[in-house]
N, C-alpha and C. Protein backbone atom coordinates (compact mmCIF):
# COMPACT_ATOMS: atom_id res chain seq x y z
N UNK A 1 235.05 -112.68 -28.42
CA UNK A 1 234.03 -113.26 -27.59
C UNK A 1 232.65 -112.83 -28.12
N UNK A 2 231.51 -113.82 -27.85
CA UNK A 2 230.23 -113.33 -28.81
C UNK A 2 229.74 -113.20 -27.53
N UNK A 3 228.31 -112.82 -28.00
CA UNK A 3 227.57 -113.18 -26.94
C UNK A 3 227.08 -114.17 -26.35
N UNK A 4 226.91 -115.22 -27.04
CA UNK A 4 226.61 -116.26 -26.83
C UNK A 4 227.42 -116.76 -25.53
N UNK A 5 229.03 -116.57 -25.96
CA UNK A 5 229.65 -117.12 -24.63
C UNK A 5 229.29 -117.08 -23.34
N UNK A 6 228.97 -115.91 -22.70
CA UNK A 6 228.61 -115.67 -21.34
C UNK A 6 227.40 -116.44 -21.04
N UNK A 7 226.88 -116.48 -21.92
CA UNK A 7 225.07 -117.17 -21.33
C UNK A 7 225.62 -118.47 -21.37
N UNK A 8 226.42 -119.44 -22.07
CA UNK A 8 226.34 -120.25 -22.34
C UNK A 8 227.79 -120.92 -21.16
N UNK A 9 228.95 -120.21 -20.72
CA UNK A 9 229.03 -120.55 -19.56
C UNK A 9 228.51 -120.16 -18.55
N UNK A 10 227.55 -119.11 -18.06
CA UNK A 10 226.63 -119.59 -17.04
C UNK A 10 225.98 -120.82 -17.21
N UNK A 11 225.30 -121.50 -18.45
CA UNK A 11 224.45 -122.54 -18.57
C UNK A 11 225.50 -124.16 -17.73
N UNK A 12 226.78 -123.80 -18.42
CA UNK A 12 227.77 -125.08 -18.24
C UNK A 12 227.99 -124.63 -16.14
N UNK A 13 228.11 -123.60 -15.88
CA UNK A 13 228.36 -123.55 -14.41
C UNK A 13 226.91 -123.81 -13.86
N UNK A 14 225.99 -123.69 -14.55
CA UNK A 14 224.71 -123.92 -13.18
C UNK A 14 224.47 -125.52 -13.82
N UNK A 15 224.87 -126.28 -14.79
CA UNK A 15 224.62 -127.83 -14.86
C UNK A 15 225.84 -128.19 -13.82
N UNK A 16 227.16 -127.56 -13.74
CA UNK A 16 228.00 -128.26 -12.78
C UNK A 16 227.70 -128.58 -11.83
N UNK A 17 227.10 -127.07 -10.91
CA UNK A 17 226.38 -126.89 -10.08
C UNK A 17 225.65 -127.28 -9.35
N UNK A 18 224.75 -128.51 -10.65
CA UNK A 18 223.66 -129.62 -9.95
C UNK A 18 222.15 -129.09 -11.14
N UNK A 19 222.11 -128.08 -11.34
CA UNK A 19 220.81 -127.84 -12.25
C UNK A 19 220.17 -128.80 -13.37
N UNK A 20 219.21 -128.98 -13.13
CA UNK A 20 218.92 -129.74 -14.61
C UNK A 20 218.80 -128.97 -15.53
N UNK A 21 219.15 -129.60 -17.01
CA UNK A 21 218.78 -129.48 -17.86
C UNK A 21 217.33 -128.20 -18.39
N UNK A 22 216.41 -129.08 -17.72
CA UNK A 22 215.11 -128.73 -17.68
C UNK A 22 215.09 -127.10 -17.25
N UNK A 23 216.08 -126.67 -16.07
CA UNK A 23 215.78 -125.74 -15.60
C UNK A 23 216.24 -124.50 -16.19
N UNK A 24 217.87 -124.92 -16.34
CA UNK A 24 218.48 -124.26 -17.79
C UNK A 24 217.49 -123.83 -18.30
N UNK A 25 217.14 -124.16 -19.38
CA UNK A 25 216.99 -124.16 -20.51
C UNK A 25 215.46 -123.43 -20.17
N UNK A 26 214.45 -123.46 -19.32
CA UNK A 26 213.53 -122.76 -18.69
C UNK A 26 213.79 -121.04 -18.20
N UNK A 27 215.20 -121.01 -17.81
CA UNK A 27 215.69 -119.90 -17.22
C UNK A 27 215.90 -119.16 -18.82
N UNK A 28 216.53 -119.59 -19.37
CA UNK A 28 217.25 -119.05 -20.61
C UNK A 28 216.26 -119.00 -21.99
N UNK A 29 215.22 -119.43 -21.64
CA UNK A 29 214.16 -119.55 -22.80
C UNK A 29 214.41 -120.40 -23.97
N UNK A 30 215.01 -121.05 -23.89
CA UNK A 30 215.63 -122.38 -24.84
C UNK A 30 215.03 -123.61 -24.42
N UNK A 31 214.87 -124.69 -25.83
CA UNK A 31 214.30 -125.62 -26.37
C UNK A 31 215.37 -126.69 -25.04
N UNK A 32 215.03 -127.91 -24.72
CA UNK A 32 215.91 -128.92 -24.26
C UNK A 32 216.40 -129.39 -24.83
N UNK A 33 216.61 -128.95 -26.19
CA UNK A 33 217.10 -129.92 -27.18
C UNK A 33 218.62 -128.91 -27.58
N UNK A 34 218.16 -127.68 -27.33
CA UNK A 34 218.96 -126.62 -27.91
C UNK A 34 220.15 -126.50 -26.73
N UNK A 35 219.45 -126.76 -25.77
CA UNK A 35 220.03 -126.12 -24.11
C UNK A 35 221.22 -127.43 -23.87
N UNK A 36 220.83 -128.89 -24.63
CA UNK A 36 221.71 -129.92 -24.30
C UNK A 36 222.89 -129.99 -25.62
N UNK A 37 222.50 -129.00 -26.34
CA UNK A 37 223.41 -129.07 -27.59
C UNK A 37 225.17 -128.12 -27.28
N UNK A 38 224.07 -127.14 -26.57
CA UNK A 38 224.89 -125.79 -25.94
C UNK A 38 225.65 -126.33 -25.23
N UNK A 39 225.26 -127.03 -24.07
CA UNK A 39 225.83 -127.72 -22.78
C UNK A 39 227.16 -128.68 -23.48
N UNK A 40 226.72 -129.55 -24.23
CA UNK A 40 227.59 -130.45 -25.12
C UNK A 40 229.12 -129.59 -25.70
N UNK A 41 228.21 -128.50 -26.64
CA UNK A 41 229.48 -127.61 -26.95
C UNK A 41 230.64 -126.93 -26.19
N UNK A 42 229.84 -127.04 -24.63
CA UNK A 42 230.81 -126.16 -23.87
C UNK A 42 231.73 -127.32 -22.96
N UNK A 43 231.11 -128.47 -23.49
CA UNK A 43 232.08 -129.91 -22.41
C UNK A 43 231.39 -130.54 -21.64
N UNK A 44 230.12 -129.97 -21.59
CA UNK A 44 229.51 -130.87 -20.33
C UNK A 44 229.08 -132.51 -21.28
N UNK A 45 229.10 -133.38 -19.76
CA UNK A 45 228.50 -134.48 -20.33
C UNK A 45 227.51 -134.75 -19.99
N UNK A 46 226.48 -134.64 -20.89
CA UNK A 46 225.24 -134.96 -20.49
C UNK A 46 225.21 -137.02 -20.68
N UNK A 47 223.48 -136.91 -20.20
CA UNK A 47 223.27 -138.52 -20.20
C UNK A 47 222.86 -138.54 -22.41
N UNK A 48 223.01 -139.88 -22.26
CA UNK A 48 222.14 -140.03 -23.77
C UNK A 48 221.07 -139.32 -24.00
N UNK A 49 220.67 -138.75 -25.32
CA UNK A 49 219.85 -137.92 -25.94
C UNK A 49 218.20 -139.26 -25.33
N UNK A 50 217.03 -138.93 -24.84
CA UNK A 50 216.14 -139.93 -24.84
C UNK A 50 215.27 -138.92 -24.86
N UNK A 51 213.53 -139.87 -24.39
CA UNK A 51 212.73 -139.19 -25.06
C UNK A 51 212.29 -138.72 -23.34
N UNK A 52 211.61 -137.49 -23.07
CA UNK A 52 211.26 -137.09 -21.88
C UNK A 52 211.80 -137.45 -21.02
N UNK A 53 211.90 -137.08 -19.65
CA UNK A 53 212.19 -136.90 -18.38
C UNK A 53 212.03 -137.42 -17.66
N UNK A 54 213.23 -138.49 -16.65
CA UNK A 54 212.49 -139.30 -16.02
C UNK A 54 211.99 -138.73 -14.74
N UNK A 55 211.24 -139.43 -14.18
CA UNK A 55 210.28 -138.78 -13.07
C UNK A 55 210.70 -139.72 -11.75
N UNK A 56 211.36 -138.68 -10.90
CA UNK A 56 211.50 -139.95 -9.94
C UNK A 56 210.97 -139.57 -8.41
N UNK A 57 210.04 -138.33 -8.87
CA UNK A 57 209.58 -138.03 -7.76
C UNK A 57 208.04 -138.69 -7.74
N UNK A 58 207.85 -140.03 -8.12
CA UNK A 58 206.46 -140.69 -8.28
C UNK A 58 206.44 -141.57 -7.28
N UNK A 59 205.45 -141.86 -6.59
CA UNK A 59 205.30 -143.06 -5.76
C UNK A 59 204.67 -143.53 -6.23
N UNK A 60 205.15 -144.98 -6.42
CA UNK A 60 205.31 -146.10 -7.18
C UNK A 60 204.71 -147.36 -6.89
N UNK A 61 205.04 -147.66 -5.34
CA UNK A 61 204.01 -148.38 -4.70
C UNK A 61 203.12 -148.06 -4.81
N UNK A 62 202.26 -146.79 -4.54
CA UNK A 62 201.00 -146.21 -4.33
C UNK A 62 200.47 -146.38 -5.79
N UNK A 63 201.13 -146.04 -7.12
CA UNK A 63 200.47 -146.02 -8.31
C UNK A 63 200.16 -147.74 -7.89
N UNK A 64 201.13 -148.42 -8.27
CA UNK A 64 200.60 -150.12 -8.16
C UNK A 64 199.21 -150.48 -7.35
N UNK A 65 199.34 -149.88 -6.00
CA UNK A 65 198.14 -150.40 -4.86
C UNK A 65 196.87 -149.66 -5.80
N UNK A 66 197.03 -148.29 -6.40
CA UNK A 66 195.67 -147.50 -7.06
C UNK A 66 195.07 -148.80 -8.07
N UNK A 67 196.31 -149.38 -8.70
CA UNK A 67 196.00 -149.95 -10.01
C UNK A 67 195.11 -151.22 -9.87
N UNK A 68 196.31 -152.09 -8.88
CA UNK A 68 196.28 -153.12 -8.11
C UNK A 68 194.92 -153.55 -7.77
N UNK A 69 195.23 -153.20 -6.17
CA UNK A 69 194.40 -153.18 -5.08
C UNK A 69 193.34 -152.59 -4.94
N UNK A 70 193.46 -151.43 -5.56
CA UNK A 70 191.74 -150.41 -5.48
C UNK A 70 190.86 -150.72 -6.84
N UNK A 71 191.89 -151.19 -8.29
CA UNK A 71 190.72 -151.57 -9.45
C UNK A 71 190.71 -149.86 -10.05
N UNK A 72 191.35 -149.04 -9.92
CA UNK A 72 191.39 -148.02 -10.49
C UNK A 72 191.45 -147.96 -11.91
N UNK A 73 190.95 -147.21 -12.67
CA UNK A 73 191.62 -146.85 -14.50
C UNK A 73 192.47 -146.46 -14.35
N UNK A 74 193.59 -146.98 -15.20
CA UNK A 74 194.63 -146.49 -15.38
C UNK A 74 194.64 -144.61 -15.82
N UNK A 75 193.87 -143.83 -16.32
CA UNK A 75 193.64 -142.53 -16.03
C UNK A 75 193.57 -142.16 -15.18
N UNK A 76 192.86 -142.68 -13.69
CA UNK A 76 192.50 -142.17 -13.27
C UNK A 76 193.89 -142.17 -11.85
N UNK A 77 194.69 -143.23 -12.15
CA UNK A 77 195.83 -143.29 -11.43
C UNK A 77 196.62 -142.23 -12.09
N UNK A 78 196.24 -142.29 -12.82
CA UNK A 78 197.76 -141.16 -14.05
C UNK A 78 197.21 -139.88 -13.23
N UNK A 79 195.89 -138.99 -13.82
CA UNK A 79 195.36 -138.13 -12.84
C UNK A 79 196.05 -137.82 -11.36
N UNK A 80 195.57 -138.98 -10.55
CA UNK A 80 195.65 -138.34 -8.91
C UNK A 80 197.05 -138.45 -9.16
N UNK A 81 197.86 -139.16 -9.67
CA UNK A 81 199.57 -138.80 -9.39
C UNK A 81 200.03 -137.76 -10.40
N UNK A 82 199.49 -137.28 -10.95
CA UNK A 82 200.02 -136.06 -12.20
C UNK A 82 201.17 -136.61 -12.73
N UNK A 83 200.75 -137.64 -13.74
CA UNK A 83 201.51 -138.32 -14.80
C UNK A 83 200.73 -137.98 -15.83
N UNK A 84 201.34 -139.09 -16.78
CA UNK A 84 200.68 -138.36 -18.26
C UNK A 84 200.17 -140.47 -17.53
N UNK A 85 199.68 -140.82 -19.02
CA UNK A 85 198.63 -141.87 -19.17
C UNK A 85 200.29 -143.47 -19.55
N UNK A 86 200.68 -142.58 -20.35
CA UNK A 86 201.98 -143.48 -21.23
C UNK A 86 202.87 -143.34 -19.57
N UNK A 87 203.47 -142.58 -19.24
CA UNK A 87 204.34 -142.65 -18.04
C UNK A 87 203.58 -143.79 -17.24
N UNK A 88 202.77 -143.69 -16.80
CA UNK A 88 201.90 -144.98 -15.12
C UNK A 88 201.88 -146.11 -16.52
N UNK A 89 201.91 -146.42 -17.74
CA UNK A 89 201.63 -147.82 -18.13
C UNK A 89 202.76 -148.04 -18.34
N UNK A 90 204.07 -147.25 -18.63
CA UNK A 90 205.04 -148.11 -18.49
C UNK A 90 205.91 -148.36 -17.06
N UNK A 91 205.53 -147.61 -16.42
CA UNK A 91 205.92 -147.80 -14.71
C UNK A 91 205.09 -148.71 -14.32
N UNK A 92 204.06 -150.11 -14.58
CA UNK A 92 203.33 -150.78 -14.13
C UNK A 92 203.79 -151.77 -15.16
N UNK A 93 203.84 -151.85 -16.36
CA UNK A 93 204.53 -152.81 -16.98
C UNK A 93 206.55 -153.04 -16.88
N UNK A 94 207.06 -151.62 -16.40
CA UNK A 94 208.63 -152.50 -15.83
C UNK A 94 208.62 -153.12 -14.62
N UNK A 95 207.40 -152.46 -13.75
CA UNK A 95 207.09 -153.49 -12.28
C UNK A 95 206.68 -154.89 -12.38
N UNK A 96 205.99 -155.29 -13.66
CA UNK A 96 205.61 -156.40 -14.30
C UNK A 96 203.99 -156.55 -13.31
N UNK A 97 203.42 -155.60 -13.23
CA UNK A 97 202.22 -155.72 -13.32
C UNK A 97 200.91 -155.96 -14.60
N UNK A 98 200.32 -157.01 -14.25
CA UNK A 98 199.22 -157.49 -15.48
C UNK A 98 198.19 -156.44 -15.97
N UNK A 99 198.32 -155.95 -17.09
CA UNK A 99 197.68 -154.66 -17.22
C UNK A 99 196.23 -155.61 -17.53
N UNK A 100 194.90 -154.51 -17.46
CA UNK A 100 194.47 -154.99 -17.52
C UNK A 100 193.47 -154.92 -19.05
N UNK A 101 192.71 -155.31 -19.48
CA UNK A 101 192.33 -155.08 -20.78
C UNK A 101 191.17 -153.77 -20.32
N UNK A 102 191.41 -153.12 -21.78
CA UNK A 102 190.47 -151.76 -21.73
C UNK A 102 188.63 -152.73 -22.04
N UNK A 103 188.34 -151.26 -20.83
CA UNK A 103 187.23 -151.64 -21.09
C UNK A 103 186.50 -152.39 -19.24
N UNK A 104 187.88 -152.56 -18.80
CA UNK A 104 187.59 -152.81 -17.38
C UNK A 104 187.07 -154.28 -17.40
N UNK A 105 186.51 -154.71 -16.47
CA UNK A 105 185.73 -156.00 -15.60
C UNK A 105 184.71 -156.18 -17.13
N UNK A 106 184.15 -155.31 -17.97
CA UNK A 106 182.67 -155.57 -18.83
C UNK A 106 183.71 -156.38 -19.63
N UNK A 107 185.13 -156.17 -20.46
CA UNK A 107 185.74 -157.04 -21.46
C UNK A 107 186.20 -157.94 -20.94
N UNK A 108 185.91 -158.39 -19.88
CA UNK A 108 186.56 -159.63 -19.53
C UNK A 108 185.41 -160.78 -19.70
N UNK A 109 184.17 -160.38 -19.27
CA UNK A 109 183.29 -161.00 -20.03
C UNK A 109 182.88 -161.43 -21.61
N UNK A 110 182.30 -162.38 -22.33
CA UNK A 110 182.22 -162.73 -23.85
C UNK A 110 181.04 -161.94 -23.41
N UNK A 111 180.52 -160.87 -24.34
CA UNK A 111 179.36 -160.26 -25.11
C UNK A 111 178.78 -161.18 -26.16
N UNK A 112 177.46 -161.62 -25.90
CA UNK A 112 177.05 -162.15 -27.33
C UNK A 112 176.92 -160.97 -28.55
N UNK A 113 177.20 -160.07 -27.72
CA UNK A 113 177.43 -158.99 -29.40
C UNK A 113 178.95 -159.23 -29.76
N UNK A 114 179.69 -159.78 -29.69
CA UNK A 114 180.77 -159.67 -29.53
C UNK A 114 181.21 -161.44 -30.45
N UNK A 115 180.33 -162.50 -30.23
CA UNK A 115 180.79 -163.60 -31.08
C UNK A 115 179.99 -163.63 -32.44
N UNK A 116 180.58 -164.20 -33.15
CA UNK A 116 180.58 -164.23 -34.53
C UNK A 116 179.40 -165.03 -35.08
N UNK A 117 178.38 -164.37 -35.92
CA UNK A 117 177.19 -164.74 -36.37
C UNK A 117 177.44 -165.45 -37.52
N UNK A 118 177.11 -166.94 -38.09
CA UNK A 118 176.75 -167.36 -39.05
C UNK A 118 175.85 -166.24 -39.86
N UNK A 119 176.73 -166.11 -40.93
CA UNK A 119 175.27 -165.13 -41.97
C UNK A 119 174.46 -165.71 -42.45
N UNK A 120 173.27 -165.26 -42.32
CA UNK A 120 171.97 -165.87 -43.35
C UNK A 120 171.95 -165.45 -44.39
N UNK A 121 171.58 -166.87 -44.80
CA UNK A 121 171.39 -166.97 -46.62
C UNK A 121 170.39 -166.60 -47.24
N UNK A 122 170.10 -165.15 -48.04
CA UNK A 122 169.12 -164.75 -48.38
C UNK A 122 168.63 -164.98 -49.56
């Protein structure tokens, strides 16, 4: 028996348990990458390898109405809900909300700085 064993069925009894991943691997000072490799080795089945964590403690309506209804930046919805910026744009684009172009209400307008000058012939 190494050492490894013991830490590593505690890790497989506290995922049985109900623990995430996340917490594992927090408790034990290990990578999530390392902590789901371990878990794997000892039988557990984890979900598919993906990229970050889903978040399902977000309210979702409320991001939409910030986005929506109030005209918020999308930062500034990410902010008051403590998301990152990439998390609220793709939780507003699987809701199939119309993102809106950067730059707010001013790019929705044509800028005459913005259309294309005939050059003069010098």
């Amino acid at each position: 028996m190494t050492d490894d064993e013991p830490r590593n069925a505690r890790m497989l009894k506290a995922w049985r348990g109900g623990a995430s991943i996340t917490d594992i691997a927090r408790e034990h000072g290990l990578s999530l990458s390392w902590t789901g490799r371990l878990l794997r080795q000892e039988g557990a089945v984890l979900p598919p390898v993906r990229q970050g964590i889903k978040r399902t403690d977000l309210d979702v309506d409320g991001i939409i109405r910030d986005y929506v209804e109030k005209g918020w930046p999308m930062q500034a919805v990410a902010d008051t809900h403590h998301a990152s910026y990439g998390t609220i744009r793709r939780l507003l684009i699987k809701n199939d909300v119309k993102i809106r172009p950067h730059g707010g209400q001013n790019a929705l307008e044509i800028s005459p700085l913005l259309t294309p000058r005939s050059r003069e012939k010098r």
